[in-house]
C-alpha atoms as a PDB file:
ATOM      1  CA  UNK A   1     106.946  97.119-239.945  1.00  0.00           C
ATOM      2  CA  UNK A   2     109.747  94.390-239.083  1.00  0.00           C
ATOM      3  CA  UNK A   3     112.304  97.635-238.721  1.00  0.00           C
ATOM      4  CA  UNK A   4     110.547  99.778-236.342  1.00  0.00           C
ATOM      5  CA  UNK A   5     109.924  99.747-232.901  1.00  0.00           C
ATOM      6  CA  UNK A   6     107.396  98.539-230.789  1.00  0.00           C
ATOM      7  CA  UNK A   7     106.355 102.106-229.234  1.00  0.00           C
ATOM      8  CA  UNK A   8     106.595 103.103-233.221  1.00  0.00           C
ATOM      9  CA  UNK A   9     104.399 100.339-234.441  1.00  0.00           C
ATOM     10  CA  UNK A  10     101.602 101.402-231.439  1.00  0.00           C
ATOM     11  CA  UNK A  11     102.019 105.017-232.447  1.00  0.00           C
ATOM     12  CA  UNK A  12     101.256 104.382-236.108  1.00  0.00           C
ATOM     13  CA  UNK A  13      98.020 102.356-234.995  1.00  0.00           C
ATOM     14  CA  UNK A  14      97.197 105.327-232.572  1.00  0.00           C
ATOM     15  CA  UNK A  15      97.587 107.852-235.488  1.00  0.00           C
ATOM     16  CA  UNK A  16      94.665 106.007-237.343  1.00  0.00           C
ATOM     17  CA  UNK A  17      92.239 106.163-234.427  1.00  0.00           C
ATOM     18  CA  UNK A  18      89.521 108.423-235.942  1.00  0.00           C
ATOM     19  CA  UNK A  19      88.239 111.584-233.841  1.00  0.00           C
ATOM     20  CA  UNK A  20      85.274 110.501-231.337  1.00  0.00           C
ATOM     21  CA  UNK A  21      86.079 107.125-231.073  1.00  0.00           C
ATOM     22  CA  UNK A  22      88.359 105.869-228.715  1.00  0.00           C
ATOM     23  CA  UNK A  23      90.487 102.363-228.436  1.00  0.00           C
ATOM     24  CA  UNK A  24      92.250 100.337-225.550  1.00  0.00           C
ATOM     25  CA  UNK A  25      95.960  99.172-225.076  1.00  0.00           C
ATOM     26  CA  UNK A  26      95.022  95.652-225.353  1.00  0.00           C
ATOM     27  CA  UNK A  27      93.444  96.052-228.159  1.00  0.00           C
ATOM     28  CA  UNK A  28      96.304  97.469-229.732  1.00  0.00           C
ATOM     29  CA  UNK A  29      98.288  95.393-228.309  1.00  0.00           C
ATOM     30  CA  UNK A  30      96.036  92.032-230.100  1.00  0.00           C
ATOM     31  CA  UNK A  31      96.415  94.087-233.285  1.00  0.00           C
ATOM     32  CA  UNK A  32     100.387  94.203-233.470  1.00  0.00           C
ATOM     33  CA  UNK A  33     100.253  89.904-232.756  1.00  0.00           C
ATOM     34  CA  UNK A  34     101.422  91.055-228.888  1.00  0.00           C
ATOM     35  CA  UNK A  35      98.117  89.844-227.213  1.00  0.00           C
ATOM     36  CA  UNK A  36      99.948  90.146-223.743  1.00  0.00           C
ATOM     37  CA  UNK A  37     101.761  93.603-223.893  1.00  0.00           C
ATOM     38  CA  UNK A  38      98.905  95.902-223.069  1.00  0.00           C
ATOM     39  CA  UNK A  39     100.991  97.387-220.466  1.00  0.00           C
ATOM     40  CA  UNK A  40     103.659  97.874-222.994  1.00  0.00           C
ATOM     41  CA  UNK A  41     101.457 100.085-225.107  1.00  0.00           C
ATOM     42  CA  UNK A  42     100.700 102.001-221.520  1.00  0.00           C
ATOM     43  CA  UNK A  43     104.284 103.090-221.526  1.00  0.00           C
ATOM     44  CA  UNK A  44     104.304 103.468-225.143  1.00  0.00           C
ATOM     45  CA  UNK A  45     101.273 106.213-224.729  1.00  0.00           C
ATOM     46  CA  UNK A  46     103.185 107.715-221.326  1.00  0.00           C
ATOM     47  CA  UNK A  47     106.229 108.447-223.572  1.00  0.00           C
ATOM     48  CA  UNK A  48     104.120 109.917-226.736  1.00  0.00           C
ATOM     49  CA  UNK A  49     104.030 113.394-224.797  1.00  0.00           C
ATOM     50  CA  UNK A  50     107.984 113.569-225.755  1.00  0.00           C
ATOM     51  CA  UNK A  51     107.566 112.015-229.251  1.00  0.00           C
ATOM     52  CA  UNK A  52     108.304 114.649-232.343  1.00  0.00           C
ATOM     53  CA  UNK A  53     104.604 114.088-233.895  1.00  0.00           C
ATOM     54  CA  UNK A  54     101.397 114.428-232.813  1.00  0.00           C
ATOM     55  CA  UNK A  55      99.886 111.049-231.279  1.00  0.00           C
ATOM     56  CA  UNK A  56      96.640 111.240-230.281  1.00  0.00           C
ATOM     57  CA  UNK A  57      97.153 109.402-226.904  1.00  0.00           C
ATOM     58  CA  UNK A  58      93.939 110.367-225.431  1.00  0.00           C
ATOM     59  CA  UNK A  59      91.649 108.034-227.563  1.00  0.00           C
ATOM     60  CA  UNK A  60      93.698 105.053-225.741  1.00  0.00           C
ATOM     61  CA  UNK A  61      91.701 103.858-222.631  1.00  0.00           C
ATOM     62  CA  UNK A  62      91.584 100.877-220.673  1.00  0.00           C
ATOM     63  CA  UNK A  63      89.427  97.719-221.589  1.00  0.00           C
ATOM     64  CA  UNK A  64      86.141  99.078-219.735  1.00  0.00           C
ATOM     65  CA  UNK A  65      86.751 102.666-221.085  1.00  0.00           C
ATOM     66  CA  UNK A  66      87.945 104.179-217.964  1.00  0.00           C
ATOM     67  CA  UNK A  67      90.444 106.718-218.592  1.00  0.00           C
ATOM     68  CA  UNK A  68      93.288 104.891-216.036  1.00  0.00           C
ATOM     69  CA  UNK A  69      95.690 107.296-218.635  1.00  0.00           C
ATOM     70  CA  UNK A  70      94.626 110.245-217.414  1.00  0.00           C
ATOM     71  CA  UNK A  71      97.658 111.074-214.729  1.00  0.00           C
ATOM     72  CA  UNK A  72     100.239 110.923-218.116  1.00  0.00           C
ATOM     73  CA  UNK A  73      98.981 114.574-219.715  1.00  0.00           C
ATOM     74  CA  UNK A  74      99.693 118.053-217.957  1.00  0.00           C
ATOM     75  CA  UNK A  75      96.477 117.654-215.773  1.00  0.00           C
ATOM     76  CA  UNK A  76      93.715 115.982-214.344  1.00  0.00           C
ATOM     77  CA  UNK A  77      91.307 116.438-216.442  1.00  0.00           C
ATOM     78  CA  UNK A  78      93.134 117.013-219.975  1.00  0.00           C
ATOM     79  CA  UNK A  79      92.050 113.255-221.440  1.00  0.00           C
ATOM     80  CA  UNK A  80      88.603 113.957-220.671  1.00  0.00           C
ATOM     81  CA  UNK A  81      88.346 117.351-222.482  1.00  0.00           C
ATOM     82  CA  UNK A  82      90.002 115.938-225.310  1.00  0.00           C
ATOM     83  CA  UNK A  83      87.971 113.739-225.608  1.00  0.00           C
ATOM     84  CA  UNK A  84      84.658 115.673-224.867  1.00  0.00           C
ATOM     85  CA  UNK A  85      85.864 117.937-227.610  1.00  0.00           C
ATOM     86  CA  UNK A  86      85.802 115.399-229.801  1.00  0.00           C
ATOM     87  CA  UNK A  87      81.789 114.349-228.483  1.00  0.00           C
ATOM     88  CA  UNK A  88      82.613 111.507-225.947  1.00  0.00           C
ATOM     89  CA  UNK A  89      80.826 111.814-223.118  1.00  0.00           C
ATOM     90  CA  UNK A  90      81.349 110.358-219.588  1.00  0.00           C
ATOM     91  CA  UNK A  91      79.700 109.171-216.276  1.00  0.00           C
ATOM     92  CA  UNK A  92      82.703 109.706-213.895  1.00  0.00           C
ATOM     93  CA  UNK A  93      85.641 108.699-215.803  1.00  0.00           C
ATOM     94  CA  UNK A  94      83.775 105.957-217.650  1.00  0.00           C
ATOM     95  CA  UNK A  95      82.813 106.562-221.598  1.00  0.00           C
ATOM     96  CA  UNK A  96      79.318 106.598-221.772  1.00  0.00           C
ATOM     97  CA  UNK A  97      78.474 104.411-224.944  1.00  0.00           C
ATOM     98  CA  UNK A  98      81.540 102.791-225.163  1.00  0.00           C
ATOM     99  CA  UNK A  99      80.931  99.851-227.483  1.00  0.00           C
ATOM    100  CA  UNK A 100      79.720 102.250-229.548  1.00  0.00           C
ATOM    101  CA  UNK A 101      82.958 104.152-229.299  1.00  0.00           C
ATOM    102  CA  UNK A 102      85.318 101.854-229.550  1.00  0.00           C
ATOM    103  CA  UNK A 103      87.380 101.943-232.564  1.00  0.00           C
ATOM    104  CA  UNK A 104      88.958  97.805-232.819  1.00  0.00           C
ATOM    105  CA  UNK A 105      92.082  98.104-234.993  1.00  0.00           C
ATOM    106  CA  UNK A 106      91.883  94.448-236.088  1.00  0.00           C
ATOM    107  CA  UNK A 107      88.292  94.792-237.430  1.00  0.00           C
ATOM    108  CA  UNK A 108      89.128  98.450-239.139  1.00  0.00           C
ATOM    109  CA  UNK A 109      92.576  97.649-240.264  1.00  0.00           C
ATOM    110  CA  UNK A 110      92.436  93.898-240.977  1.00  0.00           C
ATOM    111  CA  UNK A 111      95.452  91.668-240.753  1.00  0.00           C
END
């Protein structure tokens, strides 16, 4: 992975996030040995909307489960219903459940 970007490498981790389970940029960020570019992986997600493949952005959410993301896709509320489509459920913008959710590339993936 050595040859590829960093915005690359996150959207290859993002591609393996299964439906109904959602992740967080740090997280990702811990996975790709970059424990201190969360916010990196926050502009790597804003710029997916231009990228040539699918990337589902929308299972990325802070490290409470908020959906701080949200303002990135072509409305308010477009996160959410993604991810209510896909049976997460919220109080606010908070994901109900959300240890349950959350999808940890390191423990799914391994090293």
């Amino acid at each position: 992975m050595d040859d590829i970007s960093f915005f690359d490498k996150v959207y290859e981790v993002v591609k393996l996030i299964p439906a109904g389970r959602v992740t967080s940029y740090g997280a990702i960020a811990r996975y790709l040995g970059t424990g201190s570019s969360a916010r990196m992986v926050g502009w790597a997600m804003n710029a997916s909307h231009a990228h040539l493949q699918s990337i589902p952005a929308h299972r990325v959410v802070n490290r409470n489960g908020l959906l701080t993301g949200k303002q990135h896709f072509d409305g308010p509320d477009v996160m959410r219903q993604l991810l209510e489509s896909e049976g997460i459920q919220f109080t606010g913008d908070q994901i109900m459940e959300f240890a349950e959710k959350f999808w940890d590339p390191a423990r799914e993936l391994g090293p």
